[in-house]
Protein backbone atom coordinates (compact mmCIF):
# COMPACT_ATOMS: atom_id res chain seq x y z
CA UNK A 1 0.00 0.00 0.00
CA UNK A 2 1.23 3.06 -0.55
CA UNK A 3 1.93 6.34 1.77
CA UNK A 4 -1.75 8.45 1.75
CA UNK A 5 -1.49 12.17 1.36
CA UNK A 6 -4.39 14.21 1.22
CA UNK A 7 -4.10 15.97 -2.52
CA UNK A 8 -0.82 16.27 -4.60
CA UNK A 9 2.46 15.06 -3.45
CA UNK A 10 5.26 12.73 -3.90
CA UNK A 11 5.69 9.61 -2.07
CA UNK A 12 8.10 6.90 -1.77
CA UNK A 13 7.04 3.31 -0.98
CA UNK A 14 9.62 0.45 -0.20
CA UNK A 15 8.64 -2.69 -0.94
CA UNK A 16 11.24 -5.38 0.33
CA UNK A 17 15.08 -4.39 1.13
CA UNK A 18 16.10 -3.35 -3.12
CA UNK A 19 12.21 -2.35 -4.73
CA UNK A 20 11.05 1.43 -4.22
CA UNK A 21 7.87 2.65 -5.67
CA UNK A 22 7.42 6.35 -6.31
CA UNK A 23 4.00 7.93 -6.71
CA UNK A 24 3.66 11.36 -8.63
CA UNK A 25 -0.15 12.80 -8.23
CA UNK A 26 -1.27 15.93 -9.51
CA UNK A 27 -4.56 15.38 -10.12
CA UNK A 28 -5.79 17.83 -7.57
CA UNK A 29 -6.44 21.05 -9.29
CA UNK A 30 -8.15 23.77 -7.15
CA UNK A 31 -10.59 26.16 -9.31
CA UNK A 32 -8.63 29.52 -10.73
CA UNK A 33 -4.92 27.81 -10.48
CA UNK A 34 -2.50 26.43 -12.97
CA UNK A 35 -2.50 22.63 -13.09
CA UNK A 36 0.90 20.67 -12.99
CA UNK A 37 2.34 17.07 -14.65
CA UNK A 38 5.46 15.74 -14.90
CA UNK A 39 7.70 15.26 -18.09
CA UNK A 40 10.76 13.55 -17.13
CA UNK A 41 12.16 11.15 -14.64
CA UNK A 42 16.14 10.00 -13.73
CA UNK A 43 17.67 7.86 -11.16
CA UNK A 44 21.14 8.84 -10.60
CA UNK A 45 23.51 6.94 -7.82
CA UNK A 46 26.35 8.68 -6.63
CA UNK A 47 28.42 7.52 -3.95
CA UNK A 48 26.15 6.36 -1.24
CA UNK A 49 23.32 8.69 -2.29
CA UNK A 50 20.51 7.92 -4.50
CA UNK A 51 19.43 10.70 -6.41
CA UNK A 52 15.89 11.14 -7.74
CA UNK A 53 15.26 13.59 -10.46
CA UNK A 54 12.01 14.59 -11.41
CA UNK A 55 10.80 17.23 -13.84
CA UNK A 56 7.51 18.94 -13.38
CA UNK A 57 5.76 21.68 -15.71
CA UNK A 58 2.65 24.00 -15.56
CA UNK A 59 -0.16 23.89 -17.81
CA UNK A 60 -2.76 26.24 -18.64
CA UNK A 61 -4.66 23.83 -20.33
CA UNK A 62 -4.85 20.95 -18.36
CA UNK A 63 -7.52 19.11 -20.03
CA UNK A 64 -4.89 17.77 -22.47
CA UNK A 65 -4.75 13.97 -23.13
CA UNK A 66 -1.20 13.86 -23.42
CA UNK A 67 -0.36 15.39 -19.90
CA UNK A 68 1.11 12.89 -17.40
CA UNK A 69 -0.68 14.36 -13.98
CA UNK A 70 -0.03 10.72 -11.84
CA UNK A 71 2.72 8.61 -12.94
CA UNK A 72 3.78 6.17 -10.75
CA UNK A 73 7.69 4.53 -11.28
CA UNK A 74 9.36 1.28 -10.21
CA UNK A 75 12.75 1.78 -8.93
CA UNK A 76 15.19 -0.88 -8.33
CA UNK A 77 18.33 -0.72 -5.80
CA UNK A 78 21.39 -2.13 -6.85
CA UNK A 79 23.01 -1.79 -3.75
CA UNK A 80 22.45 -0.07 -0.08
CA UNK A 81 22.48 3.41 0.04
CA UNK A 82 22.78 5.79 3.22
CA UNK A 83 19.89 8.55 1.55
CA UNK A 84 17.44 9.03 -1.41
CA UNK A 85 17.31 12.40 -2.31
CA UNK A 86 14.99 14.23 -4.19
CA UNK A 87 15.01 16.96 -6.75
CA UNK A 88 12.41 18.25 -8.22
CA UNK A 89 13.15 20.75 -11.33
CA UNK A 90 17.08 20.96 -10.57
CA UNK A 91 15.42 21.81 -6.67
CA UNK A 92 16.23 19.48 -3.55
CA UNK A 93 12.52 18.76 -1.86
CA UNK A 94 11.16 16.39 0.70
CA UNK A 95 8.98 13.61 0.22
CA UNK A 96 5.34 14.34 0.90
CA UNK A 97 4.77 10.54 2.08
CA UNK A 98 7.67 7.78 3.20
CA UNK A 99 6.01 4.33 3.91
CA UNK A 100 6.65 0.76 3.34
């Protein structure tokens, strides 16, 4: 099961010691604001840290049937690492939801 969070976020689910899941959700769009999706996604080790990348963009239009609002991404460990880190749009965030 993966980490609730009431509207958009990102969360990271571990399943077993090397699986990850991570959940993208931008489906919430509150009336009179811009609505988001994401375009690109990269894992990147280096050193101890695992790096996650993730690109997000703004839409005007967000009706569009090519916009990726929720993506969801299987990521697999090849080793142990001492942190995940996130970036989102060249930014260092937090995770919105950790379970697992």
């Amino acid at each position: 099961m993966l980490a609730y969070i009431e509207g958009n976020g990102i969360c990271l689910h571990q399943k077993g010691k090397d699986l990850f899941y991570l959940y993208l959700n931008g489906t919430q769009v509150p009336q009179g604001e811009k609505a988001f999706h994401y375009t690109d996604f990269q894992v990147e080790p280096v050193g101890d840290i695992l790096n996650i990348h993730i690109t997000e963009e703004e839409a005007s239009d967000y009706s569009g049937q090519t916009l990726k609002h929720e993506r969801l991404y299987r990521i697999d460990k090849d080793k142990e690492y001492e942190a995940i880190q996130l970036f989102k749009n060249g930014q260092e965030v937090s995770f919105d939801g950790i379970s697992g």
